[in-house]
PDB file of N, CA and C in Angstrom:
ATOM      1  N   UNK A   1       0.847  -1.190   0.000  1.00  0.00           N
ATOM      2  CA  UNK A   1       0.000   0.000   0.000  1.00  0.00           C
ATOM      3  C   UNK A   1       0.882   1.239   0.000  1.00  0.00           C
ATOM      4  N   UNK A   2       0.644   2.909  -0.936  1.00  0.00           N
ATOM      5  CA  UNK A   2       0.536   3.161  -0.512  1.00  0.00           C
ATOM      6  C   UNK A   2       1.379   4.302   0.474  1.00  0.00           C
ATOM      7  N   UNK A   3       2.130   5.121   0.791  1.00  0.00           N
ATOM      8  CA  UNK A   3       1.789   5.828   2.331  1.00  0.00           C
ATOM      9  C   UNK A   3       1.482   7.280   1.807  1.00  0.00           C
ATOM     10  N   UNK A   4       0.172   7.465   2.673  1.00  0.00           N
ATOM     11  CA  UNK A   4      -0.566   8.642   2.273  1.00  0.00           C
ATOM     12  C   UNK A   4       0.015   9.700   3.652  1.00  0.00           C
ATOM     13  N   UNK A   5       1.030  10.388   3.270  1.00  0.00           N
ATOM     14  CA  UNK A   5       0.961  11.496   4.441  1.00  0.00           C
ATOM     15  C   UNK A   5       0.156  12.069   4.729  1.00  0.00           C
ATOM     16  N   UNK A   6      -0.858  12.475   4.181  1.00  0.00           N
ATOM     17  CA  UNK A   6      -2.095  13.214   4.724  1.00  0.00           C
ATOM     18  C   UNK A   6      -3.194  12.788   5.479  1.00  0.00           C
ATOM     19  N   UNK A   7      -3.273  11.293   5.385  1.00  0.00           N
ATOM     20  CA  UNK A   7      -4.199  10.792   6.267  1.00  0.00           C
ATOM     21  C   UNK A   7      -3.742  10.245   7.422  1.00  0.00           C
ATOM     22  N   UNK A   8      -1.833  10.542   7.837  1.00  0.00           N
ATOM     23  CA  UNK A   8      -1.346  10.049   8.952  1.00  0.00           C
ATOM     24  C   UNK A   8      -1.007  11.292   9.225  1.00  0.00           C
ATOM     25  N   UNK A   9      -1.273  12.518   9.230  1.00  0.00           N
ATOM     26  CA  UNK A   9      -1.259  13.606   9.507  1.00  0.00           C
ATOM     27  C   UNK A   9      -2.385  14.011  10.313  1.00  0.00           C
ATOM     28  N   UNK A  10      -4.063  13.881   9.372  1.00  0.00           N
ATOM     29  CA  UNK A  10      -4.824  13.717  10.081  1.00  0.00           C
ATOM     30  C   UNK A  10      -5.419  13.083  11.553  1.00  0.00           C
ATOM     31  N   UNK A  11      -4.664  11.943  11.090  1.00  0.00           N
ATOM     32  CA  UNK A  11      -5.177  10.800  12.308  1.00  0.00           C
ATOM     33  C   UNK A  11      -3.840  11.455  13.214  1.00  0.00           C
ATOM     34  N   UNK A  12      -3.306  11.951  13.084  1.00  0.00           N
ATOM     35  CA  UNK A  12      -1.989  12.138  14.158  1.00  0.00           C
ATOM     36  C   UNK A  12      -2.906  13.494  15.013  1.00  0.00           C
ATOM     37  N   UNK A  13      -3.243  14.629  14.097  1.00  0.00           N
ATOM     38  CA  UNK A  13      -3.498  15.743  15.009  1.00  0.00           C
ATOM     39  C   UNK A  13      -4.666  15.646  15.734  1.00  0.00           C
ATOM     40  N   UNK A  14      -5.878  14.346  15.027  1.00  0.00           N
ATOM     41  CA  UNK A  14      -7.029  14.742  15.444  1.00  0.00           C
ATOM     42  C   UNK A  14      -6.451  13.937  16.955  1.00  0.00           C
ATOM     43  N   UNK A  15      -6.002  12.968  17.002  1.00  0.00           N
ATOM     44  CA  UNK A  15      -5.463  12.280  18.561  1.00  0.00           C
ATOM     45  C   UNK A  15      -4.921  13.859  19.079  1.00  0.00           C
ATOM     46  N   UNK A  16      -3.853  14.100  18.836  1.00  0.00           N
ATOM     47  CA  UNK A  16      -3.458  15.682  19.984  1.00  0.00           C
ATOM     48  C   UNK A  16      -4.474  16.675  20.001  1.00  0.00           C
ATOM     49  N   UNK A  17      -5.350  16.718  19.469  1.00  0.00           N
ATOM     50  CA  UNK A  17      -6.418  17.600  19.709  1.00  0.00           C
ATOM     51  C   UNK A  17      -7.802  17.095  20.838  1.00  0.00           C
ATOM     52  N   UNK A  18      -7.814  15.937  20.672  1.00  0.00           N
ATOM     53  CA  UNK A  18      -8.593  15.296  21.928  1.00  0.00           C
ATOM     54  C   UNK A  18      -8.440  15.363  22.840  1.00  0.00           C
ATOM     55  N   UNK A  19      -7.012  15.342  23.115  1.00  0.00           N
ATOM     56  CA  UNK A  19      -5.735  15.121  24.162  1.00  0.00           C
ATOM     57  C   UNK A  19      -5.966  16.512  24.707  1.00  0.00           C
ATOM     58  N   UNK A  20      -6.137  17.641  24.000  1.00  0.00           N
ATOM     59  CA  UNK A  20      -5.653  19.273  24.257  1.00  0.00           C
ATOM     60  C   UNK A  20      -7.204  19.697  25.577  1.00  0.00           C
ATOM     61  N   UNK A  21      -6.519  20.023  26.927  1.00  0.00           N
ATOM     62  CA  UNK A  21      -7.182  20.237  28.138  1.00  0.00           C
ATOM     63  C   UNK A  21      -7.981  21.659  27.559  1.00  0.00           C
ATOM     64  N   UNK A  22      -9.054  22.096  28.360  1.00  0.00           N
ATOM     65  CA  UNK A  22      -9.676  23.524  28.207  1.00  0.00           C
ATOM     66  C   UNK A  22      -9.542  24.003  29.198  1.00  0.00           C
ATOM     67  N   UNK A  23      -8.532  25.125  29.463  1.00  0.00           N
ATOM     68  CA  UNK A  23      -8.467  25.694  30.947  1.00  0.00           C
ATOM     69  C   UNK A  23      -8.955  26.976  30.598  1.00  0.00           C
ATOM     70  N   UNK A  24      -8.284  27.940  29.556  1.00  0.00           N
ATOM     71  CA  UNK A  24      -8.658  29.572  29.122  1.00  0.00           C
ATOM     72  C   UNK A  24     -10.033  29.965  29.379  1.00  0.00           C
ATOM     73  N   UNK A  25     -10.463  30.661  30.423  1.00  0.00           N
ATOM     74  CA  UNK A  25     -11.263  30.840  30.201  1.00  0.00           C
ATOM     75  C   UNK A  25     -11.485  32.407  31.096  1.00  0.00           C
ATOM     76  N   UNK A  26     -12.746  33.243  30.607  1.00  0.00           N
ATOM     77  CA  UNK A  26     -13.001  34.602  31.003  1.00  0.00           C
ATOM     78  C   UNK A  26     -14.551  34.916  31.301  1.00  0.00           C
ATOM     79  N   UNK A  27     -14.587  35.917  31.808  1.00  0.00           N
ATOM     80  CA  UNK A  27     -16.235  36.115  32.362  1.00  0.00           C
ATOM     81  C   UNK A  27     -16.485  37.420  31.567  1.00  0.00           C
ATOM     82  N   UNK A  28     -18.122  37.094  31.529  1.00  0.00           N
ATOM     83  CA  UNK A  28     -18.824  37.604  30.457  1.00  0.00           C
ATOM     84  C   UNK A  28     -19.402  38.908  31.289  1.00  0.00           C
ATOM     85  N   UNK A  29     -20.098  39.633  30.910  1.00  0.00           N
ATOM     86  CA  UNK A  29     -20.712  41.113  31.790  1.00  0.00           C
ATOM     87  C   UNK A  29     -21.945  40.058  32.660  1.00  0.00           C
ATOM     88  N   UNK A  30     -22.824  39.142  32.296  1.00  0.00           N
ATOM     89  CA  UNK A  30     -23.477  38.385  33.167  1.00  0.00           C
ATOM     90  C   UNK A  30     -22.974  37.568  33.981  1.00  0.00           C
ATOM     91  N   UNK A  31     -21.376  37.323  34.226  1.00  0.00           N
ATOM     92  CA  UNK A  31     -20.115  36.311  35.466  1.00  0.00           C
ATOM     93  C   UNK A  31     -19.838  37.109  36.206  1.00  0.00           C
ATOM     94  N   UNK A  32     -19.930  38.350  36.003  1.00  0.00           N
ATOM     95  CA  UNK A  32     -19.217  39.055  36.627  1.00  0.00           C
ATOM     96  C   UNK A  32     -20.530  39.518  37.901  1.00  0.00           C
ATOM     97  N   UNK A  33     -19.285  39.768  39.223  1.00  0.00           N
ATOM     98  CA  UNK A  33     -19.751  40.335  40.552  1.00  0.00           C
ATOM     99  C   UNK A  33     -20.146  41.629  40.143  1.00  0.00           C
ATOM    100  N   UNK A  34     -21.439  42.002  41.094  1.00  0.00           N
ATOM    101  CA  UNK A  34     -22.253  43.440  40.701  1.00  0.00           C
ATOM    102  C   UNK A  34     -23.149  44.254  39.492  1.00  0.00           C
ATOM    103  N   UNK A  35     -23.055  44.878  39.659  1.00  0.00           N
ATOM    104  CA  UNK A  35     -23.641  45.627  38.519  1.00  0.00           C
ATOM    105  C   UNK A  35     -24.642  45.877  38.427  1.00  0.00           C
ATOM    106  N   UNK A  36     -25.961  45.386  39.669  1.00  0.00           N
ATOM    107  CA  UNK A  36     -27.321  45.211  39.617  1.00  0.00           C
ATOM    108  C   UNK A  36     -27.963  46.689  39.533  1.00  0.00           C
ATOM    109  N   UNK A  37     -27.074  48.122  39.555  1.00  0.00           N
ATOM    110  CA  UNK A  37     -28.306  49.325  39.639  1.00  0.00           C
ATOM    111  C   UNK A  37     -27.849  50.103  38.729  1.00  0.00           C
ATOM    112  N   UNK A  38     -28.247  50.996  38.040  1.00  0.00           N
ATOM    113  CA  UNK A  38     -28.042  51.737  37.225  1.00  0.00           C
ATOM    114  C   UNK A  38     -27.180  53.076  37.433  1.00  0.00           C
ATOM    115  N   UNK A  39     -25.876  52.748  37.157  1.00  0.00           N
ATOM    116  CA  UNK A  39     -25.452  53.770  37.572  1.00  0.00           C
ATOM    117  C   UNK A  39     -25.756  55.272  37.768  1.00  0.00           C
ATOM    118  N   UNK A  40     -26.509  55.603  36.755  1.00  0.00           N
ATOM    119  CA  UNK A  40     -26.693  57.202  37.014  1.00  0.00           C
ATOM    120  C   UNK A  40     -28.276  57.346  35.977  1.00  0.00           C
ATOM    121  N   UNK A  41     -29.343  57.986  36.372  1.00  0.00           N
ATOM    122  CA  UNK A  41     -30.812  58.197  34.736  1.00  0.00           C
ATOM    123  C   UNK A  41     -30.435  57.966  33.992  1.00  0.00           C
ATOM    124  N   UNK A  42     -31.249  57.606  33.466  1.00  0.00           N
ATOM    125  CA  UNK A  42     -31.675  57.307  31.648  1.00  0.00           C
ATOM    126  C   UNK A  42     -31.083  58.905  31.214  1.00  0.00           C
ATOM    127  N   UNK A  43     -32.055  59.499  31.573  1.00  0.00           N
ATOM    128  CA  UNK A  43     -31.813  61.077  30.996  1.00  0.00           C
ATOM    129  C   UNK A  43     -31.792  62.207  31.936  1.00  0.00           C
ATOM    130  N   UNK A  44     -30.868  63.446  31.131  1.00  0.00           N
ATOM    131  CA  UNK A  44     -31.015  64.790  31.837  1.00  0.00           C
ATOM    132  C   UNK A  44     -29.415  64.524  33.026  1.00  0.00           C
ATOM    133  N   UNK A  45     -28.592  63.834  32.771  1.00  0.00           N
ATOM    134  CA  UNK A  45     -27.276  64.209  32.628  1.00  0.00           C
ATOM    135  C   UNK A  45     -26.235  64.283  32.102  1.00  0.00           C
ATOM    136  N   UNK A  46     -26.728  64.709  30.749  1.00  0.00           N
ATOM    137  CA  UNK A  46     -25.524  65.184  30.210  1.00  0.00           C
ATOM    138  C   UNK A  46     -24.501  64.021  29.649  1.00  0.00           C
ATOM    139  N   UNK A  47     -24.791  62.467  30.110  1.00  0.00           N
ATOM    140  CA  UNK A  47     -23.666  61.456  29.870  1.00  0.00           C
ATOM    141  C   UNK A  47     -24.529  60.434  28.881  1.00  0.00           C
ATOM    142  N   UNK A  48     -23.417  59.699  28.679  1.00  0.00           N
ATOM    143  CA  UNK A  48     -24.054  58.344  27.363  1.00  0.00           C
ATOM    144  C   UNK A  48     -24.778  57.663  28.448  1.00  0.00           C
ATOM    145  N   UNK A  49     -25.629  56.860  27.890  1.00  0.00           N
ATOM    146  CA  UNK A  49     -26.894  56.238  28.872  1.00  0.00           C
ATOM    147  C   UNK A  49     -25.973  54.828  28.995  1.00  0.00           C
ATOM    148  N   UNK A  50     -26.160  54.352  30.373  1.00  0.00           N
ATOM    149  CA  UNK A  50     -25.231  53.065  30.996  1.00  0.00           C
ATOM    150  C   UNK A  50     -26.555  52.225  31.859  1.00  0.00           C
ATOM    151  N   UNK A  51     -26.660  51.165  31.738  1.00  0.00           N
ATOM    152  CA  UNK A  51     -27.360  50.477  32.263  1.00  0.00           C
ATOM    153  C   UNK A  51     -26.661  49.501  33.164  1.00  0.00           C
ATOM    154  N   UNK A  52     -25.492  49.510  33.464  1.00  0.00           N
ATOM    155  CA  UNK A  52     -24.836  48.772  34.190  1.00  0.00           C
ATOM    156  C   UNK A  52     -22.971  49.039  34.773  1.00  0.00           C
ATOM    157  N   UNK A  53     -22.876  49.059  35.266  1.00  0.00           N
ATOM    158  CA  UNK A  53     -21.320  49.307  35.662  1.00  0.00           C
ATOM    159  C   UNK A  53     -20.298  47.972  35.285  1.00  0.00           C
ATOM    160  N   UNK A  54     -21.185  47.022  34.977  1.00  0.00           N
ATOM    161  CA  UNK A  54     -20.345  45.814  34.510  1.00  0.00           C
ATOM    162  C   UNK A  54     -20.542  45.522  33.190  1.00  0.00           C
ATOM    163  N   UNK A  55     -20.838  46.973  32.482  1.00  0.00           N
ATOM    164  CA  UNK A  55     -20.465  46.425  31.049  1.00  0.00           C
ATOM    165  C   UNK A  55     -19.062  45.920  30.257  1.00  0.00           C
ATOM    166  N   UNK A  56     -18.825  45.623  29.378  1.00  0.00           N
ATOM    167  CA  UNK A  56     -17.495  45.305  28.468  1.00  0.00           C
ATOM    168  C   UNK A  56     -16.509  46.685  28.513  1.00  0.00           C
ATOM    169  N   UNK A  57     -17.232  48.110  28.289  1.00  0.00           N
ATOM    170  CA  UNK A  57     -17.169  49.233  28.617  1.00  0.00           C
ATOM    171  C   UNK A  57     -16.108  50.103  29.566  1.00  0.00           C
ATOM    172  N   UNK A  58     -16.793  49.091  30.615  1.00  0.00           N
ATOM    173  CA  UNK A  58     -16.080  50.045  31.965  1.00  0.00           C
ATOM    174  C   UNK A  58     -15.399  48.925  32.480  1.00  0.00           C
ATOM    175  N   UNK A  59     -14.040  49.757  33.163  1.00  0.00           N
ATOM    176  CA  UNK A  59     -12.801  49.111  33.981  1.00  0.00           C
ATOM    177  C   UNK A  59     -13.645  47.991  34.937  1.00  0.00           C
ATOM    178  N   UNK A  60     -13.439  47.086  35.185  1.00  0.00           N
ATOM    179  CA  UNK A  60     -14.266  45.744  36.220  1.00  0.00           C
ATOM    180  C   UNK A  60     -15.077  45.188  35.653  1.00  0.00           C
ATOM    181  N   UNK A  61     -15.523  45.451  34.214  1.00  0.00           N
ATOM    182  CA  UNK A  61     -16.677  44.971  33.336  1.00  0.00           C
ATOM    183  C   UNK A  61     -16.391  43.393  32.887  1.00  0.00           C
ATOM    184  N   UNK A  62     -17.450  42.748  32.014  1.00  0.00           N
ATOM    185  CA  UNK A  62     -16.918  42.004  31.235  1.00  0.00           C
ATOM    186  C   UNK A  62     -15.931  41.618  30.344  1.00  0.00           C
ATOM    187  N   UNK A  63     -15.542  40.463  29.912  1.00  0.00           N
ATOM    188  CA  UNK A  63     -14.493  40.740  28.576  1.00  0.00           C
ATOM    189  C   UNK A  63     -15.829  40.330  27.559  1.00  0.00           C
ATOM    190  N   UNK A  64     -15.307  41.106  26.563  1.00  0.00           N
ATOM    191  CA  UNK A  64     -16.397  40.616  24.801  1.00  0.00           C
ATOM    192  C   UNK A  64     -16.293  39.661  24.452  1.00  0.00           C
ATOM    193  N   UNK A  65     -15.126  39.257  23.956  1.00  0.00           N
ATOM    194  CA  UNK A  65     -15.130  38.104  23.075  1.00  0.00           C
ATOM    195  C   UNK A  65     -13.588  37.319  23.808  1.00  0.00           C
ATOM    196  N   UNK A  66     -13.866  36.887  24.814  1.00  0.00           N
ATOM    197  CA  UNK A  66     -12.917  35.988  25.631  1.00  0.00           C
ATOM    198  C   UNK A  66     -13.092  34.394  25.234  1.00  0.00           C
ATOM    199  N   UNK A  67     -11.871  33.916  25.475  1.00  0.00           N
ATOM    200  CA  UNK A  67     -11.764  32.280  25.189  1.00  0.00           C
ATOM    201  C   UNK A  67     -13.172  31.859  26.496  1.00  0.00           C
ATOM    202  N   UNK A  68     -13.328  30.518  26.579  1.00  0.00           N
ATOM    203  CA  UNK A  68     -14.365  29.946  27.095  1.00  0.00           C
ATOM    204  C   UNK A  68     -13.752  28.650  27.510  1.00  0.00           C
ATOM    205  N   UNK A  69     -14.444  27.920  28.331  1.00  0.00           N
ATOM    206  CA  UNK A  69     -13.986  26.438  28.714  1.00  0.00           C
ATOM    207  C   UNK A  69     -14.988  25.367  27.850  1.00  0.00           C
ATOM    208  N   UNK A  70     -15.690  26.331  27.175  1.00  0.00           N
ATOM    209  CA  UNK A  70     -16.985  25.420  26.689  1.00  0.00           C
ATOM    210  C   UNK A  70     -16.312  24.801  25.512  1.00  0.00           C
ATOM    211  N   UNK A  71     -15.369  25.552  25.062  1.00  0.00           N
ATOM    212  CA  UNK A  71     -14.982  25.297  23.381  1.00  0.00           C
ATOM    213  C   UNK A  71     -14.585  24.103  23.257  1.00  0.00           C
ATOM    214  N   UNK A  72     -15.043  23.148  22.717  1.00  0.00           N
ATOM    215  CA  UNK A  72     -13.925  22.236  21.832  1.00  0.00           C
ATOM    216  C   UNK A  72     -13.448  21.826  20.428  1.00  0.00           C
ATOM    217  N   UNK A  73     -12.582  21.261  21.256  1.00  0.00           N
ATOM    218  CA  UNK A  73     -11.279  21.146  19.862  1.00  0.00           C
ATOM    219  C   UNK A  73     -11.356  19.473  19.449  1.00  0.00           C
ATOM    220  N   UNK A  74     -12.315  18.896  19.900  1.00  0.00           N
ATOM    221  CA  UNK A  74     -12.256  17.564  19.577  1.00  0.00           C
ATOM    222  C   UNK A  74     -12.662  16.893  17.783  1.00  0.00           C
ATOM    223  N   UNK A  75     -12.323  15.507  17.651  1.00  0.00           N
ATOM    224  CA  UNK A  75     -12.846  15.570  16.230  1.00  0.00           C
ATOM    225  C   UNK A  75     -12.904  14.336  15.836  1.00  0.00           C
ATOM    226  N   UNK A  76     -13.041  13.621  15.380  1.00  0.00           N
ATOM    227  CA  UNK A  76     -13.362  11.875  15.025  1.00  0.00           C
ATOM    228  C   UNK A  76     -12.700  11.352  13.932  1.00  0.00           C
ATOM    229  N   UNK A  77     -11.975  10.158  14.544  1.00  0.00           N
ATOM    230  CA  UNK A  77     -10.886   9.310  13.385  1.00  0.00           C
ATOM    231  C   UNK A  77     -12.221   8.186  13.151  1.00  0.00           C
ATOM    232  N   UNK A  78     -12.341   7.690  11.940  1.00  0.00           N
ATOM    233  CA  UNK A  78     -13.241   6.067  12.077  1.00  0.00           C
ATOM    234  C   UNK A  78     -11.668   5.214  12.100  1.00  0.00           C
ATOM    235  N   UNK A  79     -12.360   4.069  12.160  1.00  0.00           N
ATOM    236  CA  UNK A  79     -11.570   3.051  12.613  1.00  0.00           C
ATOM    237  C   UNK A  79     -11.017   2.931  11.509  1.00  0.00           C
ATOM    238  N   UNK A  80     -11.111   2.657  10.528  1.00  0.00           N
ATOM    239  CA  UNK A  80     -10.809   2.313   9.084  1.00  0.00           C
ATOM    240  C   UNK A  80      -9.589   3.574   9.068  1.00  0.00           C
ATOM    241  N   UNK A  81      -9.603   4.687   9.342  1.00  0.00           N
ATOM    242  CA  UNK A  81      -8.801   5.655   8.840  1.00  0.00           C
ATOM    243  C   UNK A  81      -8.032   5.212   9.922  1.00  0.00           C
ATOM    244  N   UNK A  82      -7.882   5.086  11.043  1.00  0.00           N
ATOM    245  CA  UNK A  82      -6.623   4.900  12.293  1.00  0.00           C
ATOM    246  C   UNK A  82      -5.800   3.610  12.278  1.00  0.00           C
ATOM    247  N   UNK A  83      -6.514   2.452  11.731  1.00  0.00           N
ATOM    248  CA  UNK A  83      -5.948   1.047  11.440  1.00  0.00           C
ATOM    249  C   UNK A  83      -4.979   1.364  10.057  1.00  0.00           C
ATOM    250  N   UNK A  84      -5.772   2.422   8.987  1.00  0.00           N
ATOM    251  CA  UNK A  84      -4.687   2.006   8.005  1.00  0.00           C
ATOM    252  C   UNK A  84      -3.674   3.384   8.339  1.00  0.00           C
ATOM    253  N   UNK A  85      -3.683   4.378   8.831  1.00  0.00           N
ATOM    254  CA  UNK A  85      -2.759   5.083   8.741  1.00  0.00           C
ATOM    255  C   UNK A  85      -1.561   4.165  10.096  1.00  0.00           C
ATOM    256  N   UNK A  86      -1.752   3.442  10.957  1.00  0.00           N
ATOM    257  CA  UNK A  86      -1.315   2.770  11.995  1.00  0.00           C
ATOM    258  C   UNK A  86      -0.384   1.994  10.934  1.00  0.00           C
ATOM    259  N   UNK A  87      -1.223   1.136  10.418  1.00  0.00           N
ATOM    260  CA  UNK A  87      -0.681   0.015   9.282  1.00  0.00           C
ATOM    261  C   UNK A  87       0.594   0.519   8.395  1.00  0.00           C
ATOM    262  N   UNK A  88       0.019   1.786   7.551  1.00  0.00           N
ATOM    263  CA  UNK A  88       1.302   2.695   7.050  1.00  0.00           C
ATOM    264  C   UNK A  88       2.573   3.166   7.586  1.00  0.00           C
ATOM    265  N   UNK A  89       2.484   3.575   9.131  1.00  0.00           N
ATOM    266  CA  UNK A  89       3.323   3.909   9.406  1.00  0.00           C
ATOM    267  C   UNK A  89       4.525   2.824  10.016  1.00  0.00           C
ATOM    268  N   UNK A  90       3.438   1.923  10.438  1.00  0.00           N
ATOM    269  CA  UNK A  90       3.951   0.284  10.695  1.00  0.00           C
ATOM    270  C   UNK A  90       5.131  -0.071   9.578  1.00  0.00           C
ATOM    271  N   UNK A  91       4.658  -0.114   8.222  1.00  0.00           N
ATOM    272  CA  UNK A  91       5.129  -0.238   6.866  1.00  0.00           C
ATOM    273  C   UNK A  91       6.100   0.216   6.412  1.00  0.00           C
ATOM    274  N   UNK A  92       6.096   1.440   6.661  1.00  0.00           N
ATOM    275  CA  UNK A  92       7.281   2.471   5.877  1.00  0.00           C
ATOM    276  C   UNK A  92       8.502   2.214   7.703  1.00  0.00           C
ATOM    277  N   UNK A  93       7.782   2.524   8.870  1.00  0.00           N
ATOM    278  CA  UNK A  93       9.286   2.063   9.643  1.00  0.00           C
ATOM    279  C   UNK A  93       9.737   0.460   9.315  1.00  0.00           C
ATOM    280  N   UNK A  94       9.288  -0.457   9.382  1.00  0.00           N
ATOM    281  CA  UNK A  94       9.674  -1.906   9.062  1.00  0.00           C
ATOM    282  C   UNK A  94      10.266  -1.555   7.784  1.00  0.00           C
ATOM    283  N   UNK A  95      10.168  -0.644   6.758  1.00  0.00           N
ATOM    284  CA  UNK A  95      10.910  -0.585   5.172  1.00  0.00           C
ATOM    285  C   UNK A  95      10.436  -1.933   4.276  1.00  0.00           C
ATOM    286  N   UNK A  96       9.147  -2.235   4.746  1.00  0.00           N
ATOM    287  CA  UNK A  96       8.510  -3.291   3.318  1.00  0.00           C
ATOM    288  C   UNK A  96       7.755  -2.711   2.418  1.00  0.00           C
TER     289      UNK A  96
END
């Protein structure tokens, strides 16, 4: 057979990607401690309208678009693809 680097490439990263832990993670303006009153009216001072002190906005706020623990990085070998790229690499180290 045969050796297809690309499908022992595949089957190689999708294994280290299974493997890869989710620790990164950040809080959203709804994780975050406080924020429950409105800092200052709707109207008639003079400032941009704020509905919260824990927006993305202001210093202690949320982050926007922060990593998550939810994410994954996982992904699926079938058997057929892990036996023969196994088999290949079996092949080409033995040199038959």
């Amino acid at each position: 057979m045969k050796f297809n680097a690309d499908l022992v490439y595949q089957v190689v990263r999708t294994k280290q990607l299974n493997k890869r832990r989710r620790i990164a993670s950040t809080k959203d303006r709804a994780q975050v401690a406080g924020g429950g009153r409105k800092p200052w009216p709707q109207k008639g001072t003079g400032r941009a309208r704020a509905g919260s002190n824990r927006s993305p906005l202001w210093r202690g706020g949320g982050i926007t678009f922060g990593p998550n623990a939810s994410r994954s990085y996982a992904g699926k070998v079938t058997q057929k693809m892990g036996k023969l790229a196994l088999a290949m690499v079996l092949q080409k180290k033995t040199g038959r």
